[in-house]
N, C-alpha and C. Protein backbone atom coordinates (compact mmCIF):
# COMPACT_ATOMS: atom_id res chain seq x y z
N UNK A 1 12.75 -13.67 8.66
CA UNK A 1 11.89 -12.49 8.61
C UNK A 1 12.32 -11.52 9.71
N UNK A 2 12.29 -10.11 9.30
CA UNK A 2 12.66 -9.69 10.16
C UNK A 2 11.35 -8.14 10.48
N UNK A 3 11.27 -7.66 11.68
CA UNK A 3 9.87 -6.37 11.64
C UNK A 3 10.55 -5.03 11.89
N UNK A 4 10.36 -4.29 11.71
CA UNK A 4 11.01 -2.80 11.75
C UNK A 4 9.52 -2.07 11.73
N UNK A 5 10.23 -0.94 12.86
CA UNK A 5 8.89 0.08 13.18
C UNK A 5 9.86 1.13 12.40
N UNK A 6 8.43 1.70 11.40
CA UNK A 6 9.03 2.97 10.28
C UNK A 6 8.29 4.11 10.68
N UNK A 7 8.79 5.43 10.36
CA UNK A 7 8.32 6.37 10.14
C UNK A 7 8.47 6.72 9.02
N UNK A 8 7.10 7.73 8.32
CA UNK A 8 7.56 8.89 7.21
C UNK A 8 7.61 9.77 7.68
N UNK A 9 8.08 10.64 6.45
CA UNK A 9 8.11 12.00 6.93
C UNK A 9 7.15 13.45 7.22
N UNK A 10 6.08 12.34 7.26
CA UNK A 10 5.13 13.28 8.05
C UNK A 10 4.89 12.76 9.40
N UNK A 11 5.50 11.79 9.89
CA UNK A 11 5.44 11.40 11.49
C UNK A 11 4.41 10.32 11.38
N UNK A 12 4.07 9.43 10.49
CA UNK A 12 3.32 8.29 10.54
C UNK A 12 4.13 7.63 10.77
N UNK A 13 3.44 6.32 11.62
CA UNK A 13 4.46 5.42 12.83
C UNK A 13 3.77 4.46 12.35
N UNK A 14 4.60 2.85 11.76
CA UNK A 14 3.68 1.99 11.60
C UNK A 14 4.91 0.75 11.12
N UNK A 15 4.22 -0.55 10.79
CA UNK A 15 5.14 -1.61 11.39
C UNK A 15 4.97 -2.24 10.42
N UNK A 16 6.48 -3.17 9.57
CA UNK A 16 6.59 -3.98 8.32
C UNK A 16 7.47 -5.06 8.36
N UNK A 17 7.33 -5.78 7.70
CA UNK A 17 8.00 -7.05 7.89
C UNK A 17 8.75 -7.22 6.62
N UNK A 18 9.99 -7.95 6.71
CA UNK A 18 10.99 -8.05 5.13
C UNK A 18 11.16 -9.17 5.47
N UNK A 19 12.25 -10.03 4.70
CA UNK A 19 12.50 -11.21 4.30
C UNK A 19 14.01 -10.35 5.23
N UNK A 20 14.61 -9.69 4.92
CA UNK A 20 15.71 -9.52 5.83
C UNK A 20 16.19 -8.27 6.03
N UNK A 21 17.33 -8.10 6.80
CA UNK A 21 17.87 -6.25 6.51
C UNK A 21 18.12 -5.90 5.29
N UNK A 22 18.83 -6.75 4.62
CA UNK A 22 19.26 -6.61 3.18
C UNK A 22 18.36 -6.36 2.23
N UNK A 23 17.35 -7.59 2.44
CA UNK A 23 16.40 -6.74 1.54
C UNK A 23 15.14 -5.31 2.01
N UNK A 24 15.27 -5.39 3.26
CA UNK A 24 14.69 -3.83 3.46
C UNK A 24 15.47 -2.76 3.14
N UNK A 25 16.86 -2.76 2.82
CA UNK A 25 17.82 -1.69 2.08
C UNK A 25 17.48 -1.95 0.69
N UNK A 26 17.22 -3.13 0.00
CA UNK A 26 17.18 -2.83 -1.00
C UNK A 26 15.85 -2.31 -2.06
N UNK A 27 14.57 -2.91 -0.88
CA UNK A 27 13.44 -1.97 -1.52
C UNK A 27 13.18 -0.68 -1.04
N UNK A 28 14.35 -0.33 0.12
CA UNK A 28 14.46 1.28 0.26
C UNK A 28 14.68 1.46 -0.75
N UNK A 29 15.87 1.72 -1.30
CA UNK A 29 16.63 2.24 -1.86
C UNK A 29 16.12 2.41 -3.68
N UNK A 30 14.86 1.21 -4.21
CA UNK A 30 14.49 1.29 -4.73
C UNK A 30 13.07 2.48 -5.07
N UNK A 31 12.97 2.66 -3.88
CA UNK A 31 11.50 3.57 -3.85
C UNK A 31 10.53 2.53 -3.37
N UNK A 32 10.46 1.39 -2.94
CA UNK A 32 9.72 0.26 -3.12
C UNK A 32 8.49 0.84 -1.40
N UNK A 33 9.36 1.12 -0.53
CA UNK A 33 8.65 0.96 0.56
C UNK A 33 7.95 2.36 0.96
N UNK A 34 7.03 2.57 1.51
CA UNK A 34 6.11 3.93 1.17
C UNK A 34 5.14 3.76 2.56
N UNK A 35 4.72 4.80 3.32
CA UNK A 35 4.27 4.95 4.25
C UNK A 35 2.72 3.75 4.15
N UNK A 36 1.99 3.22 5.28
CA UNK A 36 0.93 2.68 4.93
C UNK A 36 0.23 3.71 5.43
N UNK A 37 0.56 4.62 6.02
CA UNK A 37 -1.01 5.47 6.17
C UNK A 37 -0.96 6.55 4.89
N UNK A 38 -0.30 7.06 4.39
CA UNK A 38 -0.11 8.06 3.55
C UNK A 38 0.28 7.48 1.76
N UNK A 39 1.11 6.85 2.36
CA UNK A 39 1.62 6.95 0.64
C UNK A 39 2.80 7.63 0.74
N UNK A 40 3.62 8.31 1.37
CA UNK A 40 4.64 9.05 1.27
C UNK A 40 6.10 8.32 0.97
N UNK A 41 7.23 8.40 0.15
CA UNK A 41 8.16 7.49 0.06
C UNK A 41 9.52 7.91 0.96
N UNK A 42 9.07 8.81 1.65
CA UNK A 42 10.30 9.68 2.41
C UNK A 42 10.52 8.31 4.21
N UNK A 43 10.99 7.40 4.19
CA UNK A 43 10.25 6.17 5.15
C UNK A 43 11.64 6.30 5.59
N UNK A 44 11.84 5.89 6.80
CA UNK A 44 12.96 5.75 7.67
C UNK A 44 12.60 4.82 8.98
N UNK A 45 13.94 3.52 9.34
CA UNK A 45 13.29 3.00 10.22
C UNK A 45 13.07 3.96 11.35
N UNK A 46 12.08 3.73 12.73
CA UNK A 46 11.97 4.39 13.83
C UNK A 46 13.19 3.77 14.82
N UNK A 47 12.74 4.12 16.10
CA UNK A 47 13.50 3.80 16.97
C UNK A 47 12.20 2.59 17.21
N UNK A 48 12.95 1.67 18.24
CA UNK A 48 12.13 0.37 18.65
C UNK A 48 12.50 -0.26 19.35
N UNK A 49 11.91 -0.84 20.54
CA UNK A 49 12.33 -1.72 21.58
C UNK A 49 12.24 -3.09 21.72
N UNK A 50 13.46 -3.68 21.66
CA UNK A 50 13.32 -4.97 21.35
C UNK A 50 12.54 -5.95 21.75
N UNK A 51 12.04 -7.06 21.25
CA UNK A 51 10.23 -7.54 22.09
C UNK A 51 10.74 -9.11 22.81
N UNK A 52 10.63 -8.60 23.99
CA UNK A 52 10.99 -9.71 24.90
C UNK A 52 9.95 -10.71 25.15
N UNK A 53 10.25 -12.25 24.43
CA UNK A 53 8.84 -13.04 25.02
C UNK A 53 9.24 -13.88 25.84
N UNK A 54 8.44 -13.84 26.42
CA UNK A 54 7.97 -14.91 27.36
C UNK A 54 8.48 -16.58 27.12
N UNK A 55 8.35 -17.51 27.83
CA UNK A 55 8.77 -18.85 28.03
C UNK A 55 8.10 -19.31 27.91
N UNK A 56 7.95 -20.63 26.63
CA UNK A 56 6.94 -21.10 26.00
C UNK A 56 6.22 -22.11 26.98
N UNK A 57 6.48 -22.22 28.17
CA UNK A 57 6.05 -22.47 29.16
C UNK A 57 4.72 -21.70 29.81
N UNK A 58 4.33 -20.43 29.66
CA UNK A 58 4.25 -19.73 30.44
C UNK A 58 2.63 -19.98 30.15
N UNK A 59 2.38 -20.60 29.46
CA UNK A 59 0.65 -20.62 29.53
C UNK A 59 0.11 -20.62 27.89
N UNK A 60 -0.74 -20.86 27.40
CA UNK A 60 -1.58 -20.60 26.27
C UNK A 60 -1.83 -19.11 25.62
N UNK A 61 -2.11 -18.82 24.60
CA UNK A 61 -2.07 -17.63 23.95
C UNK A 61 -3.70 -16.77 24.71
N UNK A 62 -3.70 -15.63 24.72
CA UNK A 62 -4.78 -15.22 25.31
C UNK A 62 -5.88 -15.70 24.73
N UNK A 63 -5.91 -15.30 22.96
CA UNK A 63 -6.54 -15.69 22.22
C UNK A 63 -5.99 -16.37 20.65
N UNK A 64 -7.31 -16.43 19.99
CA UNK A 64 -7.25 -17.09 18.79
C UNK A 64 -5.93 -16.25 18.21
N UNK A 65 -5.15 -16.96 17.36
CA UNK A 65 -4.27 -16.17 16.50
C UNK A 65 -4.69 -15.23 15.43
N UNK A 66 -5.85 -15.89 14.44
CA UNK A 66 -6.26 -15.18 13.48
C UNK A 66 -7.45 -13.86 14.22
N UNK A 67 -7.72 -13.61 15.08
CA UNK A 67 -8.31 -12.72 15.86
C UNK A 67 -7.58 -11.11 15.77
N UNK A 68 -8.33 -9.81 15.85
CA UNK A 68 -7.20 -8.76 15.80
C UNK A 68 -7.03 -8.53 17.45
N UNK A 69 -6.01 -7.94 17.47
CA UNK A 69 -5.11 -8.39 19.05
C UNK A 69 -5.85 -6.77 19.08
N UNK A 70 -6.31 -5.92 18.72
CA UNK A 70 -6.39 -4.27 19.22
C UNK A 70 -7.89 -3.79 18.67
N UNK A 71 -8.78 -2.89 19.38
CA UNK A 71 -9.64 -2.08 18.59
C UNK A 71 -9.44 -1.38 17.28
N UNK A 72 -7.84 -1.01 16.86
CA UNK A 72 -7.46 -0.68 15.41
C UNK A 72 -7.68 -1.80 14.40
N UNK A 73 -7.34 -3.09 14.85
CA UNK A 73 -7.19 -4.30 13.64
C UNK A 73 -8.75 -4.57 13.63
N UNK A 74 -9.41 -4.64 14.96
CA UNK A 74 -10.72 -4.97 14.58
C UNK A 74 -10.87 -3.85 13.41
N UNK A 75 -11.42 -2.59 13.61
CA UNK A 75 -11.56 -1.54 12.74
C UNK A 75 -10.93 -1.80 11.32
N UNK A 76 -9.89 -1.99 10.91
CA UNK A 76 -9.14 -2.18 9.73
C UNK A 76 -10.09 -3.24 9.30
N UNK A 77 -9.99 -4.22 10.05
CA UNK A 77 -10.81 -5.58 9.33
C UNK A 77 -12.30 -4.98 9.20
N UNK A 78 -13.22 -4.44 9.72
CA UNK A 78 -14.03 -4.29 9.55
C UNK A 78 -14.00 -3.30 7.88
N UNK A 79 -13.27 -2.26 8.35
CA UNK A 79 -13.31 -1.32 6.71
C UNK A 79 -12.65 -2.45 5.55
N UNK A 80 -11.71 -3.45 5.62
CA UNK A 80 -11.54 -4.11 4.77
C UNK A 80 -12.95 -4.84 3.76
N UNK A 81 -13.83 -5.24 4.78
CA UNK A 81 -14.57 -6.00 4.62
C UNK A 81 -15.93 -5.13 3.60
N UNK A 82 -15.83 -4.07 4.41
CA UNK A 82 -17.00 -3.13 4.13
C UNK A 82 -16.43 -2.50 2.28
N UNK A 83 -14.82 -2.56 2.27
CA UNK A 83 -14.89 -2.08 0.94
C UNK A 83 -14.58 -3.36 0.02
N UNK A 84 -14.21 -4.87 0.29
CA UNK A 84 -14.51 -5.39 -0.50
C UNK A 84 -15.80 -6.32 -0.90
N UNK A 85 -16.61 -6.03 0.05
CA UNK A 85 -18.06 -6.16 -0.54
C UNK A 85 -18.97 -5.61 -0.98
N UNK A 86 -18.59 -3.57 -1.09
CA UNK A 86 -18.99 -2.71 -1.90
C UNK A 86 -17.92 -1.96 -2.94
N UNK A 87 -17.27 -2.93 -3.58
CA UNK A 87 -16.29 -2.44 -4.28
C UNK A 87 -15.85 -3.74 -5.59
N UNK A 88 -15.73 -3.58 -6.78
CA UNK A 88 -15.45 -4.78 -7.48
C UNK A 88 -13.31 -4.46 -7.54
N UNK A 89 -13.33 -5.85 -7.04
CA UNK A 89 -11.48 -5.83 -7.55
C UNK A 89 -11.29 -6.27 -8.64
N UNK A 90 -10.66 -4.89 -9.33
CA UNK A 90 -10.10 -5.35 -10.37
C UNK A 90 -8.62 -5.77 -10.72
N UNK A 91 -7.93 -6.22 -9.91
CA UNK A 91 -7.05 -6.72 -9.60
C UNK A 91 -5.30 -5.55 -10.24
N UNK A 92 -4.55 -6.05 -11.24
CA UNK A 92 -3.70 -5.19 -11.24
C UNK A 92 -4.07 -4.35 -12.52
N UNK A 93 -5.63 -4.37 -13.00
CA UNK A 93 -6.43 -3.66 -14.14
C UNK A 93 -6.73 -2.19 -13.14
N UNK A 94 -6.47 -2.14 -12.09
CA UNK A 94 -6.79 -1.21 -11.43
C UNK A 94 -6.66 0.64 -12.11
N UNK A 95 -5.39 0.67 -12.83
CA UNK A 95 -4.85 1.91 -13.20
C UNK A 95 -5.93 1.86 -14.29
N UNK A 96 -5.78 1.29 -15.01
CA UNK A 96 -6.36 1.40 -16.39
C UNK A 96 -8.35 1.45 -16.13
N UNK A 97 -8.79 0.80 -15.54
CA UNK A 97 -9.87 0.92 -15.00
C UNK A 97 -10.60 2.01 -14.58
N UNK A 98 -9.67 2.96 -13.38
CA UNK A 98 -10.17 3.80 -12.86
C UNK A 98 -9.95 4.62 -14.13
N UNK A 99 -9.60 5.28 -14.71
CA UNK A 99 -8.79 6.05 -16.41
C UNK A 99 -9.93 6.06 -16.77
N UNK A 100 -10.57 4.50 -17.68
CA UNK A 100 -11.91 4.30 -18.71
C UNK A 100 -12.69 4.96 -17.67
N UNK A 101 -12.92 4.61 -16.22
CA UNK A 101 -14.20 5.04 -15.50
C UNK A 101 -14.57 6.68 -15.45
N UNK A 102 -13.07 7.50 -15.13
CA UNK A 102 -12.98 8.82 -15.16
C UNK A 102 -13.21 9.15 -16.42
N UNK A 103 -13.03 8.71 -17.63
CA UNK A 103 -13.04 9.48 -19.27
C UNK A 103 -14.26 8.71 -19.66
N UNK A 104 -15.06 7.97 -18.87
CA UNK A 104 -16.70 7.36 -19.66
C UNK A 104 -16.72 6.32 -20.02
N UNK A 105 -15.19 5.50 -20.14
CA UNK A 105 -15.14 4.49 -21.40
C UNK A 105 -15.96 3.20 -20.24
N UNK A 106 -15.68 3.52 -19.08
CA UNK A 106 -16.32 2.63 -18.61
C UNK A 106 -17.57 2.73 -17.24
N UNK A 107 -18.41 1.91 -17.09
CA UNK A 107 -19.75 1.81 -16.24
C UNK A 107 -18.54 2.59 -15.12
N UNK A 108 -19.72 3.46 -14.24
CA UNK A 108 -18.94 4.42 -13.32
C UNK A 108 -19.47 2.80 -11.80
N UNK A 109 -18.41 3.19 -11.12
CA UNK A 109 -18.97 1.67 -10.08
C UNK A 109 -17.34 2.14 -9.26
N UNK A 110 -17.80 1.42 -7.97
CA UNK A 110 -16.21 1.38 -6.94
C UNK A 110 -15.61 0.43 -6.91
N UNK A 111 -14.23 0.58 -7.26
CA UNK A 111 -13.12 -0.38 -8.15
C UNK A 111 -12.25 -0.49 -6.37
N UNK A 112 -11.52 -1.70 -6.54
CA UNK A 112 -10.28 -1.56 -5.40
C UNK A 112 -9.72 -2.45 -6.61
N UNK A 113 -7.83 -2.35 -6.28
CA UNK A 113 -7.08 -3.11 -6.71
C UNK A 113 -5.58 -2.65 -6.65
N UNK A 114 -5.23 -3.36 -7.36
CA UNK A 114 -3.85 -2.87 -7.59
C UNK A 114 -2.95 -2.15 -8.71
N UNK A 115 -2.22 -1.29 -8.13
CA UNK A 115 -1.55 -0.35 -9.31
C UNK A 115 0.03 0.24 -9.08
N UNK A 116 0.94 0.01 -9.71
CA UNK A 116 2.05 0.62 -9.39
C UNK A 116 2.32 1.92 -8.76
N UNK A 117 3.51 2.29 -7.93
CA UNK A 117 3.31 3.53 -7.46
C UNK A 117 3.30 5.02 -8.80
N UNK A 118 3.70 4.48 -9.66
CA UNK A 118 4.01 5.47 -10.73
C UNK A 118 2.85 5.66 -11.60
N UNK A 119 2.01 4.46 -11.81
CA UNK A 119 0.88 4.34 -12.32
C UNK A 119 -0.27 5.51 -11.54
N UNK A 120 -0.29 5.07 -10.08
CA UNK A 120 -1.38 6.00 -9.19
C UNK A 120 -1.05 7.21 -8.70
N UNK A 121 0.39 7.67 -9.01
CA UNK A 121 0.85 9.21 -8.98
C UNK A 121 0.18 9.99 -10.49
N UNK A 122 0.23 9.02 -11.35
CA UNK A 122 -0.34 9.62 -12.97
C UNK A 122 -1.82 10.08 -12.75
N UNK A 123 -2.62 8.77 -11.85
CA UNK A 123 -3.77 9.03 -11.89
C UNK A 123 -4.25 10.61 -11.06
N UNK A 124 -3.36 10.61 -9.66
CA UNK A 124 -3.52 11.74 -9.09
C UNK A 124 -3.46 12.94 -10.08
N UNK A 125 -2.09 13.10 -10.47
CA UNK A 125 -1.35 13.99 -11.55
C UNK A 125 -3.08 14.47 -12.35
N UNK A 126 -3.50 13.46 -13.03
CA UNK A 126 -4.68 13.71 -13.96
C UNK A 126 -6.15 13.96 -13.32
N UNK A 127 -6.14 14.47 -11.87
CA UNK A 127 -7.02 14.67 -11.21
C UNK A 127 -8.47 13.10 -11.30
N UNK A 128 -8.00 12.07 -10.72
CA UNK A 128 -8.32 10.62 -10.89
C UNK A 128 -8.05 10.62 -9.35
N UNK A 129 -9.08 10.79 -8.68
CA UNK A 129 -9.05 10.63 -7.10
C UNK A 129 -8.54 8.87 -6.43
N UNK A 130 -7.66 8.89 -6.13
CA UNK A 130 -7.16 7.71 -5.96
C UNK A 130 -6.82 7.62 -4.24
N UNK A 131 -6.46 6.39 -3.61
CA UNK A 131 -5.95 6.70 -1.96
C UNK A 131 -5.63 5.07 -1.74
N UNK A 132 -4.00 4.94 -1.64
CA UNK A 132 -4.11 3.48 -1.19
C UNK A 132 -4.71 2.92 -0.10
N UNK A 133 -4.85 1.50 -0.26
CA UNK A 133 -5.82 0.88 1.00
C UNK A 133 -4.57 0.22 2.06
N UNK A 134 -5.10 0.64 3.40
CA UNK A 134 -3.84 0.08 4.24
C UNK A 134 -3.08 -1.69 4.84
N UNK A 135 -3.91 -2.14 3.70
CA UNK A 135 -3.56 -3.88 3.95
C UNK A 135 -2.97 -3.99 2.68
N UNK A 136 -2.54 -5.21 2.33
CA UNK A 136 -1.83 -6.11 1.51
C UNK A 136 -2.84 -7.17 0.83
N UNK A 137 -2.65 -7.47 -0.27
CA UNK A 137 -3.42 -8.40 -1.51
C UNK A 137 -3.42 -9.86 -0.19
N UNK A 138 -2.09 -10.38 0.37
CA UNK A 138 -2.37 -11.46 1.10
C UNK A 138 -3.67 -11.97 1.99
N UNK A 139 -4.47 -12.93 2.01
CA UNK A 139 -5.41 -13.34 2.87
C UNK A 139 -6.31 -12.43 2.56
N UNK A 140 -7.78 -12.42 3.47
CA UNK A 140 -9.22 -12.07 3.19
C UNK A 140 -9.12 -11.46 4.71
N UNK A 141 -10.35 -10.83 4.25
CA UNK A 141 -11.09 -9.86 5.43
C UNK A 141 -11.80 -11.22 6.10
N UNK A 142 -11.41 -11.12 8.09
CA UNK A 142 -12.54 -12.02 8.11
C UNK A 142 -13.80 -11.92 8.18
């Protein structure tokens, strides 16, 4: 695994993890990788300073691992939490969902889930207010 600090091209600064260099060229290159604060696909790595640790000697972790290390992760976890317990997931029914909800076909209610990037550019396109969420399907809010 390897972490790279990215920018887009609106100057959002933020941090991702790949399976390797190779494959972070290759879901560049696909369109695959896209800003997490924005959505933007214009992504380039940043500059970054390499992270020097410590000697596994050196003492115990400050804290719990699953804990957020910053007032941002607390925050994130907290809005995670807050929209998936006022929100039904509809998992990768997401595109099609929000569509029936905007044209009537379906009960109006707050959906989260998942949708391709081409799928939720359509929805924008069709005035279907959409905004990705800044975490990943992996693990739960704690």
């Amino acid at each position: 695994m390897i972490r790279y600090s990215l920018k887009c091209e609106k100057d959002h600064t933020f941090d991702s993890w790949f399976q390797s260099a190779e494959a972070f060229e290759k879901l560049l290159t696909s369109g695959m990788v896209t800003c997490s604060v924005c959505g933007a696909l214009g992504v380039e790595k940043a500059i970054m300073a390499p992270q020097v640790r410590p000697a596994r000697s050196s003492g115990k972790p400050k804290g719990p691992l699953s804990a957020p290390a910053s007032p941002a992760e607390q925050a994130l976890a907290e809005m995670r939490k807050k929209v998936e317990e006022n929100s039904e997931n509809v998992g990768t029914d997401f595109a099609k969902e929000a569509r029936a909800i905007h044209e009537g076909d379906a009960p109006e209610r707050a959906i989260h889930g998942e949708a391709k990037i081409q799928d939720a550019k359509e929805l924008i396109d069709d005035g279907i207010a959409v905004t990705p969420l800044p975490w990943g399907d992996k693990g739960k809010a704690n």
